[in-house]
C-alpha atoms as a PDB file:
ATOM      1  CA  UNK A   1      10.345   2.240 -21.786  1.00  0.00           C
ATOM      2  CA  UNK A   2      10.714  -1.408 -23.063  1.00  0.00           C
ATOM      3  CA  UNK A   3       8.423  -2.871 -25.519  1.00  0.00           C
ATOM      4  CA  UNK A   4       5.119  -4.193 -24.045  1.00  0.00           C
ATOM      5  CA  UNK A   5       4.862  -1.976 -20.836  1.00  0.00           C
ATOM      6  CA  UNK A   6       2.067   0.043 -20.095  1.00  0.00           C
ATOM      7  CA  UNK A   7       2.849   3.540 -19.367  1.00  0.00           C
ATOM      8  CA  UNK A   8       2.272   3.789 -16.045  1.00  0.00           C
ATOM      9  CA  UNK A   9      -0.924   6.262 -15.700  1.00  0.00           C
ATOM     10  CA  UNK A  10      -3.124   4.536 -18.907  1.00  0.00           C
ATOM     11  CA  UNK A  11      -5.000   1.386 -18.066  1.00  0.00           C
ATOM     12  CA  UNK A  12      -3.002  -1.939 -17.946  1.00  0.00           C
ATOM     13  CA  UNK A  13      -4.890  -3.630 -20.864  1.00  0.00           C
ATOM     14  CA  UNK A  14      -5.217  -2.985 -24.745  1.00  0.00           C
ATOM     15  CA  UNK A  15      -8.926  -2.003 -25.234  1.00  0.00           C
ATOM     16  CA  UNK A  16      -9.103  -5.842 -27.515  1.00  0.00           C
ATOM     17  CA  UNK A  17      -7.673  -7.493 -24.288  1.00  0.00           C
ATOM     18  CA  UNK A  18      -9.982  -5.413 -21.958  1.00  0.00           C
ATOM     19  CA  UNK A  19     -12.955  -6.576 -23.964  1.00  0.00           C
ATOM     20  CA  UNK A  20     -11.820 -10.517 -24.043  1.00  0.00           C
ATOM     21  CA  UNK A  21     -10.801 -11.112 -20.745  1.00  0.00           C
ATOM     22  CA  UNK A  22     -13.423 -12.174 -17.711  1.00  0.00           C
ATOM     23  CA  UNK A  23     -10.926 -12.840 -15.129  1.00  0.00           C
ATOM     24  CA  UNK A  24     -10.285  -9.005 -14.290  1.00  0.00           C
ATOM     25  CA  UNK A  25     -13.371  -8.251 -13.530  1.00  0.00           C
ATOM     26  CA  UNK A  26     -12.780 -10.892 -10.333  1.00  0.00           C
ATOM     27  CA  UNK A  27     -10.491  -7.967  -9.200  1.00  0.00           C
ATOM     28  CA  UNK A  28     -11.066  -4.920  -6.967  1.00  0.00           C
ATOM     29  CA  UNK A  29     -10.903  -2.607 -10.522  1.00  0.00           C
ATOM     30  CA  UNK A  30      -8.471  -0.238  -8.696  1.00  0.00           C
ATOM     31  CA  UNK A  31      -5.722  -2.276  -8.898  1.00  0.00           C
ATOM     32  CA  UNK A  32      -5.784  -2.232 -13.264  1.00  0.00           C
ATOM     33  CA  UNK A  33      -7.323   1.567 -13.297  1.00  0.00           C
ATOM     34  CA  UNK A  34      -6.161   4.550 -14.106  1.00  0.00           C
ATOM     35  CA  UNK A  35      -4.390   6.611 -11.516  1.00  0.00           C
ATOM     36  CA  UNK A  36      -6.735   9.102 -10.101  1.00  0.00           C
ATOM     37  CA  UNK A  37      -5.772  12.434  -9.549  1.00  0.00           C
ATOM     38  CA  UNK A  38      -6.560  12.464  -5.411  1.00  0.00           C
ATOM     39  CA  UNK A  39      -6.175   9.712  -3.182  1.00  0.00           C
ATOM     40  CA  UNK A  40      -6.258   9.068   0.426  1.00  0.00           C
ATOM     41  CA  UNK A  41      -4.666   5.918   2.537  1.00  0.00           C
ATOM     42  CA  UNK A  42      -6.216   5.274   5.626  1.00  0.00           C
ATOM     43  CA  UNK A  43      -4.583   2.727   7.761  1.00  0.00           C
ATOM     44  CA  UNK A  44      -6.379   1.167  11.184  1.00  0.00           C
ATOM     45  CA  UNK A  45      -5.742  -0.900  14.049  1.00  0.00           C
ATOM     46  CA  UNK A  46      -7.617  -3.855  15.331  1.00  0.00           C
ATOM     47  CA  UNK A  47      -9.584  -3.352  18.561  1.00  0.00           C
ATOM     48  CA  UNK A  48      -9.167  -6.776  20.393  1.00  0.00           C
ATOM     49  CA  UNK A  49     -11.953  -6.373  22.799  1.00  0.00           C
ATOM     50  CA  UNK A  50     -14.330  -6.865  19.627  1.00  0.00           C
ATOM     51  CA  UNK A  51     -15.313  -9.278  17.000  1.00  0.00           C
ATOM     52  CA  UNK A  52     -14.407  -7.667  13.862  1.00  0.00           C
ATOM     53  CA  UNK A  53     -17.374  -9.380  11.479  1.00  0.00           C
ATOM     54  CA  UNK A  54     -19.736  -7.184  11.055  1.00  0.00           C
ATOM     55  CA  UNK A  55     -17.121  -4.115  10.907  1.00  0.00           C
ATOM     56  CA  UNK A  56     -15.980  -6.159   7.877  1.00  0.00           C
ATOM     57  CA  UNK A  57     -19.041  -7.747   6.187  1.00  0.00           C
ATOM     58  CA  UNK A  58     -20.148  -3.719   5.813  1.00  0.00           C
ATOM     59  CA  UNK A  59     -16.563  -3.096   4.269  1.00  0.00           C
ATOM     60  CA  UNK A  60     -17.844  -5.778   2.192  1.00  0.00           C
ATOM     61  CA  UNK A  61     -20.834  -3.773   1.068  1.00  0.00           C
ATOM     62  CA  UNK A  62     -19.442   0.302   1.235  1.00  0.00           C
ATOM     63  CA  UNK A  63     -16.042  -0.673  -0.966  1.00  0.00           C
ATOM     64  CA  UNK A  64     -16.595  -0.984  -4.561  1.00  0.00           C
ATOM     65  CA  UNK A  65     -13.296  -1.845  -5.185  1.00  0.00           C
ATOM     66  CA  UNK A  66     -13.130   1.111  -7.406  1.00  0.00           C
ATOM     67  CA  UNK A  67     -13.453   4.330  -5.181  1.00  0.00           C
ATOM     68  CA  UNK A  68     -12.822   2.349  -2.109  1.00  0.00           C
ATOM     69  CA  UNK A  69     -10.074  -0.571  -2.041  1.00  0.00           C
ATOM     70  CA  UNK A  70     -10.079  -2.530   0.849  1.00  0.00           C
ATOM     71  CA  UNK A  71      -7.001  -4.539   2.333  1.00  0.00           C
ATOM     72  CA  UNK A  72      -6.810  -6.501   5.217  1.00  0.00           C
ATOM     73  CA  UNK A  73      -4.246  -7.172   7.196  1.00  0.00           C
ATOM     74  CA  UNK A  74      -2.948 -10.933   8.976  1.00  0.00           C
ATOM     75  CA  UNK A  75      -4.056  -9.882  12.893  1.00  0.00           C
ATOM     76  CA  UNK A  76      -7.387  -9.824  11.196  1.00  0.00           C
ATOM     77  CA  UNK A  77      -7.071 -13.148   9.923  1.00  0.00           C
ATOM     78  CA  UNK A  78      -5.651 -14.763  12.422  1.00  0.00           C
ATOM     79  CA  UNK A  79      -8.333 -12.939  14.955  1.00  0.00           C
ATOM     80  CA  UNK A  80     -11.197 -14.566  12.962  1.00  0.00           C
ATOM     81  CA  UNK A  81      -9.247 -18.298  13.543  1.00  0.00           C
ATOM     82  CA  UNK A  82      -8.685 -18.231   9.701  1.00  0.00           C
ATOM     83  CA  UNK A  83      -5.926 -18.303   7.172  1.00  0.00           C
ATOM     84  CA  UNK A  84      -5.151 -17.137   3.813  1.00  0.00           C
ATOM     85  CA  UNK A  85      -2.372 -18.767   1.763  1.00  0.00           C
ATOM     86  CA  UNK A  86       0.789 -16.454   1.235  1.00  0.00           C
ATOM     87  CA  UNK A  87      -0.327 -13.398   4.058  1.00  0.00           C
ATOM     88  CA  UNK A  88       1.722 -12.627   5.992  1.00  0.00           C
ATOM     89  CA  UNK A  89       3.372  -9.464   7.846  1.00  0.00           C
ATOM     90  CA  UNK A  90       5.016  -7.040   5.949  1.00  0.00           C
ATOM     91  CA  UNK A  91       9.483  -8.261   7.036  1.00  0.00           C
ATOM     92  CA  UNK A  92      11.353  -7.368   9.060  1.00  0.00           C
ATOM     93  CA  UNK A  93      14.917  -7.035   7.438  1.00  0.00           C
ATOM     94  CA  UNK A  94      17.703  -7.124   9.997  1.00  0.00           C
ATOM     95  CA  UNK A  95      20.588  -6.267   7.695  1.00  0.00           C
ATOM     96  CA  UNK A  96      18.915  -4.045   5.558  1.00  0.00           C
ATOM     97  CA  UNK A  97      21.205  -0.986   4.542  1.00  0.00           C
ATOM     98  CA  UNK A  98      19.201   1.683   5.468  1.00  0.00           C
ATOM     99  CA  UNK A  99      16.704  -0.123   7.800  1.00  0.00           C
ATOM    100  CA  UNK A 100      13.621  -0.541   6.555  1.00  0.00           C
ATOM    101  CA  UNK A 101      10.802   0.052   9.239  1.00  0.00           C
ATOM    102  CA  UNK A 102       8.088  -1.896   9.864  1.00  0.00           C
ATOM    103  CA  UNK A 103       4.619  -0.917  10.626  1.00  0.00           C
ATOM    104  CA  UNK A 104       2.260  -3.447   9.663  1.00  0.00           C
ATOM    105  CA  UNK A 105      -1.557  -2.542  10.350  1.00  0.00           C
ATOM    106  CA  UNK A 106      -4.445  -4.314  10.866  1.00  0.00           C
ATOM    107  CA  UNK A 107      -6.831  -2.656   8.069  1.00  0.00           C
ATOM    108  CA  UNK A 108      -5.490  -0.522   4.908  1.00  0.00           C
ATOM    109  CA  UNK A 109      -8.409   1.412   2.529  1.00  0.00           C
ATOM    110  CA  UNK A 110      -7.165   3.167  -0.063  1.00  0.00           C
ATOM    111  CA  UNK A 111     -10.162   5.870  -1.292  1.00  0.00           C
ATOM    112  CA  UNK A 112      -9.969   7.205  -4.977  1.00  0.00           C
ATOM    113  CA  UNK A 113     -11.336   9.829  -6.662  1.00  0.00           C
ATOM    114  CA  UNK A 114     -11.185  13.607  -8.320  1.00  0.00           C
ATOM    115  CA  UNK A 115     -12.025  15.692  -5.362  1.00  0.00           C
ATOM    116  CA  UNK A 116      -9.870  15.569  -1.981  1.00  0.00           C
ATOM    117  CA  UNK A 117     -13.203  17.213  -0.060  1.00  0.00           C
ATOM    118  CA  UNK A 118     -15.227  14.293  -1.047  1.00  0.00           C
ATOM    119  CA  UNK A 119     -12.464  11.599  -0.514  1.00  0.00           C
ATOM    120  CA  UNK A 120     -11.836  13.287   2.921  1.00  0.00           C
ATOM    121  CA  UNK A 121     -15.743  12.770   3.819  1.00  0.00           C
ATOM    122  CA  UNK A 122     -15.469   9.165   2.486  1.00  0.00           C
ATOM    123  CA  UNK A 123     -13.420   8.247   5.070  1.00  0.00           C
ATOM    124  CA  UNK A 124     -14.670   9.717   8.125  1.00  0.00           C
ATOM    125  CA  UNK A 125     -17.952   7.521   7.227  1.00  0.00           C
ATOM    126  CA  UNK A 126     -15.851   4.501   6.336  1.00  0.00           C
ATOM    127  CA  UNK A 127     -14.412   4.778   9.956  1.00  0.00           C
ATOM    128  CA  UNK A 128     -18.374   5.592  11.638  1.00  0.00           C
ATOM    129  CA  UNK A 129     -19.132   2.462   9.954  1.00  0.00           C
ATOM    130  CA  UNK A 130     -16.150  -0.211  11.165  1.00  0.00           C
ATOM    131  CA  UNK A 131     -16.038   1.708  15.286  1.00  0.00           C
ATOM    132  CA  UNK A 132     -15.410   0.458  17.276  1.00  0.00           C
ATOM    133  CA  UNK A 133     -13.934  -2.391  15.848  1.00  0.00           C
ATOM    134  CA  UNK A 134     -10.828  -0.717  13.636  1.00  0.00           C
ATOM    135  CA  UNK A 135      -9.396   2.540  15.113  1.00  0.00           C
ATOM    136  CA  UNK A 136      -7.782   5.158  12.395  1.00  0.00           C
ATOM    137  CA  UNK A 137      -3.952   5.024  13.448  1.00  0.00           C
ATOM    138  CA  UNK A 138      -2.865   6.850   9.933  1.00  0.00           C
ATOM    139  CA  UNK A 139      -4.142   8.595   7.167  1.00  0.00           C
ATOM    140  CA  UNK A 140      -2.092  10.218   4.157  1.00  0.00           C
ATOM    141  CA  UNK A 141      -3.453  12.190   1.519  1.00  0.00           C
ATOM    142  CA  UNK A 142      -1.976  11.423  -2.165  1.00  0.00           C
ATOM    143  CA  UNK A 143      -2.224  12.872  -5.187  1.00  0.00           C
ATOM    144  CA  UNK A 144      -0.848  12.678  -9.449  1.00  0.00           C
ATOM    145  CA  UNK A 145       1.673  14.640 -10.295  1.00  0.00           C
ATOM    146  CA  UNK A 146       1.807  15.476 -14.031  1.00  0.00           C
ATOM    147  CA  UNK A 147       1.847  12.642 -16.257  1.00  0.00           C
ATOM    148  CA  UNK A 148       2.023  10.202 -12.961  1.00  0.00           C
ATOM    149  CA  UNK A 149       5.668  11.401 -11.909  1.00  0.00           C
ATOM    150  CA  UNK A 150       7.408  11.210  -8.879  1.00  0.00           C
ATOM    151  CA  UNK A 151       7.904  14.621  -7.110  1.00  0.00           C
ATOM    152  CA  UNK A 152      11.620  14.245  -8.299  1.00  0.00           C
ATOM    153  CA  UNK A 153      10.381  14.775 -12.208  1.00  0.00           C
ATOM    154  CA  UNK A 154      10.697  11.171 -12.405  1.00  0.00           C
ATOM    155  CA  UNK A 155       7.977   8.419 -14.025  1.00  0.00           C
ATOM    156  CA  UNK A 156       6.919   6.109 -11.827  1.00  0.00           C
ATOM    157  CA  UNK A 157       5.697   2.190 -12.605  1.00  0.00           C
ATOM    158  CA  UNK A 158       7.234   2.683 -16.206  1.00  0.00           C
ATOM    159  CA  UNK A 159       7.764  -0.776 -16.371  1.00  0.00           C
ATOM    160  CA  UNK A 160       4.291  -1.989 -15.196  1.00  0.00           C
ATOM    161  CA  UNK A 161       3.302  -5.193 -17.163  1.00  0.00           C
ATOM    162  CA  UNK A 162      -0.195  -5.026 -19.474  1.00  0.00           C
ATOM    163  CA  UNK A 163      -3.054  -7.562 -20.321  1.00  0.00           C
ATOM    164  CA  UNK A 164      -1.908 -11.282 -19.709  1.00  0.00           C
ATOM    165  CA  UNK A 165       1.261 -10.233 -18.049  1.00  0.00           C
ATOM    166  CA  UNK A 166      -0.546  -7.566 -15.763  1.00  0.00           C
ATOM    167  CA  UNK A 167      -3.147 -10.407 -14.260  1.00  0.00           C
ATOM    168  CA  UNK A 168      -0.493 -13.131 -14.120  1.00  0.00           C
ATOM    169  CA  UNK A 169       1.680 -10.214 -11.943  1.00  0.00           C
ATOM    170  CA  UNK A 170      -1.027  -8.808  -9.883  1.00  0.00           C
ATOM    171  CA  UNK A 171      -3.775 -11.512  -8.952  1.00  0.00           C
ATOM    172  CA  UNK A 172      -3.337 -15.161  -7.428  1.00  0.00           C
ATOM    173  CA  UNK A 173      -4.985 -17.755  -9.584  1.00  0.00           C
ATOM    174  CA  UNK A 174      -6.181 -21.118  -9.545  1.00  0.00           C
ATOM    175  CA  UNK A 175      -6.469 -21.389  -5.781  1.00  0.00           C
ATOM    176  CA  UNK A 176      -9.747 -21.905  -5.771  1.00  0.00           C
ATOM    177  CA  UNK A 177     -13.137 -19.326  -5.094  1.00  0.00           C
ATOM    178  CA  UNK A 178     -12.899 -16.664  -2.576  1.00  0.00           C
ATOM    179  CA  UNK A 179      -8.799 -16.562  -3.275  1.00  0.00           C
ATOM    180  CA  UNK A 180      -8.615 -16.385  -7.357  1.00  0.00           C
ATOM    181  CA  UNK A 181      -8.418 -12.418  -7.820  1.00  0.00           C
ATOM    182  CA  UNK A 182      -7.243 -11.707  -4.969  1.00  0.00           C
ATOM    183  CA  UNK A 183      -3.894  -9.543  -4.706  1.00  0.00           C
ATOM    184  CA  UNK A 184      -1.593  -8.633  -2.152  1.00  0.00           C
ATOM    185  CA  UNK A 185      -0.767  -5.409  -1.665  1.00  0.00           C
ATOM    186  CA  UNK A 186       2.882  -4.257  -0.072  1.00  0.00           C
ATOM    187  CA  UNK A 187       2.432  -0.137   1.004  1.00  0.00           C
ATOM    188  CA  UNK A 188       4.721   1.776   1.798  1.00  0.00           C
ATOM    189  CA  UNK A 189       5.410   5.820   2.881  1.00  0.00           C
ATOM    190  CA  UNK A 190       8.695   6.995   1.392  1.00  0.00           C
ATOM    191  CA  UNK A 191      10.053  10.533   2.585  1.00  0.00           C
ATOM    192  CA  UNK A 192      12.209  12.584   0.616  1.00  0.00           C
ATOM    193  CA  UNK A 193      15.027  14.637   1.006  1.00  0.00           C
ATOM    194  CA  UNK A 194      14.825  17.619  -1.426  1.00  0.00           C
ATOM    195  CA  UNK A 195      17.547  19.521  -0.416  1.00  0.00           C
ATOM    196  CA  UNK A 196      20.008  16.687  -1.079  1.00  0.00           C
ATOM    197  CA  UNK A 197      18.158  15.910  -4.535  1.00  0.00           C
ATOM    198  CA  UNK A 198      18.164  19.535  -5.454  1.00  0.00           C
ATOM    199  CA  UNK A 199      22.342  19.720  -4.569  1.00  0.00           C
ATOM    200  CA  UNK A 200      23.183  16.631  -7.121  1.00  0.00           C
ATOM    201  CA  UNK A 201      23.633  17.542 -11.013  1.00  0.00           C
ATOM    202  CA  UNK A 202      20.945  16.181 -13.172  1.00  0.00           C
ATOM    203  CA  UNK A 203      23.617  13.349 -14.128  1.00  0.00           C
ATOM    204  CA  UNK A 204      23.573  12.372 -11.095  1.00  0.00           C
ATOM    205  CA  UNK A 205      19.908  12.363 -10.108  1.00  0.00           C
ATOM    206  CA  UNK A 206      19.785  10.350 -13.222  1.00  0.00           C
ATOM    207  CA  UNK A 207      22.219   7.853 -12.187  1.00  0.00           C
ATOM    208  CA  UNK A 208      20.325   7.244  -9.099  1.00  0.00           C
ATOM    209  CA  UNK A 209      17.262   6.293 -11.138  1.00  0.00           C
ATOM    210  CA  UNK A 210      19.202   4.975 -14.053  1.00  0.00           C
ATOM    211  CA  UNK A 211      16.821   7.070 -16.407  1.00  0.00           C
ATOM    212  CA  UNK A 212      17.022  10.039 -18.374  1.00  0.00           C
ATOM    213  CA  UNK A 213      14.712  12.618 -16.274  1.00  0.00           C
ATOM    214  CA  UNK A 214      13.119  14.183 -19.384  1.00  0.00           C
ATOM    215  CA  UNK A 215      13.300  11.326 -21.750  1.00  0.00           C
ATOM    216  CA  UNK A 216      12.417   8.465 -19.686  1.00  0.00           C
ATOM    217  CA  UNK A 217      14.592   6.395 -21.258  1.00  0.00           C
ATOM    218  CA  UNK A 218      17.438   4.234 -19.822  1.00  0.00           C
ATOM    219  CA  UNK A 219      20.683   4.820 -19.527  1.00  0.00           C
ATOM    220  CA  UNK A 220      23.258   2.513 -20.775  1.00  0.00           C
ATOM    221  CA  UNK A 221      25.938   2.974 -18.962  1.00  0.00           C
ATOM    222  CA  UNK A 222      23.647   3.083 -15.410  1.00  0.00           C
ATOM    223  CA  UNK A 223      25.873   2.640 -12.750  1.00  0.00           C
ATOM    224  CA  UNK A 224      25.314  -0.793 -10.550  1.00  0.00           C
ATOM    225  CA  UNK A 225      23.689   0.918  -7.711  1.00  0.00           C
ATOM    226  CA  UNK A 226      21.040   2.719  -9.899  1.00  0.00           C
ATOM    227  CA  UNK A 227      17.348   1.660  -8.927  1.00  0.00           C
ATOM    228  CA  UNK A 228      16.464   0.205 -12.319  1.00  0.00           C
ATOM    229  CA  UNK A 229      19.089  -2.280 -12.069  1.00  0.00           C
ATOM    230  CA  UNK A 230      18.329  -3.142  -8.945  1.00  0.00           C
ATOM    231  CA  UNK A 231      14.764  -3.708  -9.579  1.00  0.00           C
ATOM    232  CA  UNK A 232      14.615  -5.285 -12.873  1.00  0.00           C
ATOM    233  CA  UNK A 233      11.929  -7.588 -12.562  1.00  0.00           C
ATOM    234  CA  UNK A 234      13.261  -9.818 -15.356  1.00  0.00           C
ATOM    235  CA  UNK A 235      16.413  -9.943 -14.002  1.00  0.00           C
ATOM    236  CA  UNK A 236      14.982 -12.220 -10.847  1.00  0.00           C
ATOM    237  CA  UNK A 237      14.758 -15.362 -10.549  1.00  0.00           C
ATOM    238  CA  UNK A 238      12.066 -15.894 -10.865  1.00  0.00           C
ATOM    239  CA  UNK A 239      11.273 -12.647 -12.386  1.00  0.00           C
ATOM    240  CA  UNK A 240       9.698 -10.333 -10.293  1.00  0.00           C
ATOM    241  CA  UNK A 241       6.687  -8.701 -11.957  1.00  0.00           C
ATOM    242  CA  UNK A 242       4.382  -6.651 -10.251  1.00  0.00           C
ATOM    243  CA  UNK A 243       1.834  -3.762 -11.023  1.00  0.00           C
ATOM    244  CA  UNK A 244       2.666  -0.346  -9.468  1.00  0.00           C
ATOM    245  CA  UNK A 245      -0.161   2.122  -8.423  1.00  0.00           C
ATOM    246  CA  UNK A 246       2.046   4.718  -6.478  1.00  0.00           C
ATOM    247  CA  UNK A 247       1.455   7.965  -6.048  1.00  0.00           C
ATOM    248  CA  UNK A 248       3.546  11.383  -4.273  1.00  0.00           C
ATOM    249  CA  UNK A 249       2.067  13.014  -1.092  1.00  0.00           C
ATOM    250  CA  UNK A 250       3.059  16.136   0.749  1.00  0.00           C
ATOM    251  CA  UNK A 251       2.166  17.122   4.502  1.00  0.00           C
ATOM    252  CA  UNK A 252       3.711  20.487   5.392  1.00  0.00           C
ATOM    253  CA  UNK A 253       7.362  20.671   4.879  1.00  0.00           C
ATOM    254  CA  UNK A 254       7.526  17.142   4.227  1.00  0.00           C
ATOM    255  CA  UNK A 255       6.649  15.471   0.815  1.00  0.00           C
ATOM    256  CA  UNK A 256       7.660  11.960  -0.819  1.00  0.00           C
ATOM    257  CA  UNK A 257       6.005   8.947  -2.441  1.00  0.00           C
ATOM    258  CA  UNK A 258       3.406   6.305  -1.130  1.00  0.00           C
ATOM    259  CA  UNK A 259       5.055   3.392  -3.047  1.00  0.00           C
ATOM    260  CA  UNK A 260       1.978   0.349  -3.952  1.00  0.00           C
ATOM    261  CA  UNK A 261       2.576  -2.573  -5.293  1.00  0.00           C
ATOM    262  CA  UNK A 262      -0.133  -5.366  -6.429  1.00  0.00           C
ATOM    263  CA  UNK A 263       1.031  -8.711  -6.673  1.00  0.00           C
ATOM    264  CA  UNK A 264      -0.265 -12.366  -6.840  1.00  0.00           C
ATOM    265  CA  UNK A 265       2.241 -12.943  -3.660  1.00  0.00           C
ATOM    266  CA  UNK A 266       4.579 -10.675  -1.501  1.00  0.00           C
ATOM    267  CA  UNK A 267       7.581 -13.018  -2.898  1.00  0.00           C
ATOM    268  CA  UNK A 268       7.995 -10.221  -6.442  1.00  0.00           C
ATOM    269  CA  UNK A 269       8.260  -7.307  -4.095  1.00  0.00           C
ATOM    270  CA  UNK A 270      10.444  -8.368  -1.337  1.00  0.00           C
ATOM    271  CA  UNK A 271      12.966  -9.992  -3.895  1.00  0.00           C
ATOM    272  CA  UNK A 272      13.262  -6.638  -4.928  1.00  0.00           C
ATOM    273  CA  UNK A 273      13.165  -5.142  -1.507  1.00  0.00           C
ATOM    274  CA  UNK A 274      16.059  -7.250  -0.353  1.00  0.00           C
ATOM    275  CA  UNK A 275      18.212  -6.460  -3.610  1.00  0.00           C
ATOM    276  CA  UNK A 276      17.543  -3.157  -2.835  1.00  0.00           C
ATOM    277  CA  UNK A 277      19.031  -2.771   0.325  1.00  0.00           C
ATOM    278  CA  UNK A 278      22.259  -4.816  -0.224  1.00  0.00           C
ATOM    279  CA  UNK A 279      20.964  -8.840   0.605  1.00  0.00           C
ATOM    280  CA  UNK A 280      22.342  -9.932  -2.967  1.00  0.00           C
ATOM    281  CA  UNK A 281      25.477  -8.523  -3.203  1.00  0.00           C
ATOM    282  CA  UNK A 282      26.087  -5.514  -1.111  1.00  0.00           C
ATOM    283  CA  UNK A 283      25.545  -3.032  -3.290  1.00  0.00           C
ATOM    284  CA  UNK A 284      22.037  -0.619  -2.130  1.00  0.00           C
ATOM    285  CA  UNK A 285      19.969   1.056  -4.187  1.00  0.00           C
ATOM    286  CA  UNK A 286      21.032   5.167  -4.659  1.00  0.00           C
ATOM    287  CA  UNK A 287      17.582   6.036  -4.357  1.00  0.00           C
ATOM    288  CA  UNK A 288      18.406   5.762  -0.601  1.00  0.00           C
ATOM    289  CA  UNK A 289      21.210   8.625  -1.187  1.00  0.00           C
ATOM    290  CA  UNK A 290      17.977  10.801  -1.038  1.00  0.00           C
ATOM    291  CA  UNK A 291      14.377   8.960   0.521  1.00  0.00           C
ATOM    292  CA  UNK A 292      13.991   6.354   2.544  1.00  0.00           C
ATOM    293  CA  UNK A 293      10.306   4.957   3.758  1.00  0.00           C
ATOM    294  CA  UNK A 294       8.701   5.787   7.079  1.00  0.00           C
ATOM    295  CA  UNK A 295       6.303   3.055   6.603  1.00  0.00           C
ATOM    296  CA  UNK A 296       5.477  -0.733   5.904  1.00  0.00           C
ATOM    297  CA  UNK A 297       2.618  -3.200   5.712  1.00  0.00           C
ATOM    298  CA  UNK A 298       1.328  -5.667   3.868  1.00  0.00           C
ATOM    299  CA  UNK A 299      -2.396  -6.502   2.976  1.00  0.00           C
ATOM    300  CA  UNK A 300      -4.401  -9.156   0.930  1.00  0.00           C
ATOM    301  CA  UNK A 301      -7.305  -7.412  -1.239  1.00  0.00           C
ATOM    302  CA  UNK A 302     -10.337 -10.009  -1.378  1.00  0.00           C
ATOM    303  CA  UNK A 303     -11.593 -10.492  -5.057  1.00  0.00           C
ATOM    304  CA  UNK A 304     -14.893  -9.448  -6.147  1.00  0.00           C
ATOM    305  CA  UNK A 305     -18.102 -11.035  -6.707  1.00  0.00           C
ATOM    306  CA  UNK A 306     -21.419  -9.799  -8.438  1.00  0.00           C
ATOM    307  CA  UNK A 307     -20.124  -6.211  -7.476  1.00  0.00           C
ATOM    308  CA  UNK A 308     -19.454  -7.307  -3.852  1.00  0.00           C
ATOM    309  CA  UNK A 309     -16.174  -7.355  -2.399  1.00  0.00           C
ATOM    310  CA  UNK A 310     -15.724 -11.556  -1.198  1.00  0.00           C
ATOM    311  CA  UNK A 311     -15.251 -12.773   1.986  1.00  0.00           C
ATOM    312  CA  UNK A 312     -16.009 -16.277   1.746  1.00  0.00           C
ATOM    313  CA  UNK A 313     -12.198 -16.937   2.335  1.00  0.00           C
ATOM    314  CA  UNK A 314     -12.851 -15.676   5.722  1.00  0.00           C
ATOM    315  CA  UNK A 315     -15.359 -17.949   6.995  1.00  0.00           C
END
């Protein structure tokens, strides 16, 4: 781990920093927490036929920001006549090597807590309360693994910026009220491959992360293709910071990682999105040797105000 990142399941801020600063608390609190240990991502389509308003001032109102995250997604935006500065649709990537699927939703809530029962029950009255307006399309149940490891014995988000270097990564700023702690949120499903994982050596599983599996640490003679050398956020220009909240799920047979990102713009994680799957120079990232995502969207999270999630940017 390199000097001045948070280890990825403690918060993102020194407790002196946590005490100091104002401007986080202008942020759905999710986004700097602590990984829980259940989770649950509920994605939802628009229904057309209806004005989504009220559906959305309740949202509003039932998501602390905490236990409930809510993102929204552009069709919303644009169906209310508005516009929000740097949303957009999660890309679609022509030349990507693999191709990276898109399927951008209207509506993303992402429900936290210590109990799956109670995070289950969450959502079915989150959806009672935005019908008929938002239909459920998807929902995938997440949880931590060990010390907030991939399901490959891997850390995830070790390089996650803290304090100053967290907010300037994850929330947009100085773009006036209803936008400033805001963050846009890039989610994806990833779906591994085990038995291909489970036939490489351990120097090669390490290779593909460019970390030591047990250690954590990196490895110094990484080969080019290994994924922290393809997403080194310093090594952008400019860099590429953002704050990672991901965490593995498992359905059945199948298990992987719901990758989420928080950032003050989409432009951090598609820079590395594109280096990852050969734009820069050809070379893809050997993570894709044994996953590859099933899923992609893009949503803004509104900032909070007085304990209420803000939709003044909405109209």
């Amino acid at each position: 781990m390199k000097s001045g990142a948070a280890r990825p399941g403690t918060l993102a801020f020194s407790p002196n920093f946590l005490n100091e600063s104002s401007r986080i608390m202008t942020a759905q609190a999710a986004i700097f927490d602590l990984i829980p240990d259940h989770a649950r991502h509920l994605f939802f389509e628009l229904n057309s036929a209806v004005d989504p308003r009220d559906a959305l001032q309740a949202l509003a109102i039932a998501c602390d920001g905490r236990s409930a995250v809510l993102g929204i997604g552009q069709s919303v935006i644009q169906a209310l006549g508005g516009e929000i500065a740097g949303l957009r649709a999660f890309p679609l990537l022509p030349d990507a090597q693999p191709a990276i699927p898109v399927t951008q939703q209207a509506l993303w809530l992402w429900l936290r807590g210590d109990e799956p029962g109670d995070l289950l029950l969450h959502g079915h009255a989150l959806q009672a309360l935005i019908a008929p307006a938002f239909k459920l399309t998807q929902a995938v149940v997440s949880f931590r693994h060990q010390d907030c490891r991939d399901l490959t014995g891997y850390e995830d988000g070790t390089e996650n910026p803290k304090d100053e270097a967290a907010i300037e990564a994850a929330l947009a700023q100085g773009l006036g009220a209803g936008i400033d702690g805001s963050s846009f949120a890039a989610v994806q499903q990833w779906l591994h491959d085990f038995p291909v994982f489970d036939a490489m050596s351990r120097r090669e599983q390490n290779n593909c992360f460019g970390r030591d599996q047990e250690s954590n640490e990196e490895l110094d003679d990484a080969p080019k293709s290994a994924h922290v050398k393809r997403t080194a956020q310093e090594d952008f220009e400019p860099e590429a910071f953002v704050v990672r909240r991901s965490m593995p799920w498992v359905e059945g047979a199948d298990a992987g990682l719901v990758f989420l990102a928080f950032g003050k713009s989409f432009d951090a994680f598609e820079a590395q999105l594109r280096r990852m799957t050969g734009h820069d120079d050809g070379i893809t990232d050997a993570l894709f040797r044994f996953t590859r995502p099933l899923t992609g969207g893009y949503y803004w999270c509104p900032p909070v105000v007085d304990g209420v999630i803000d939709l003044t940017a909405l109209g």
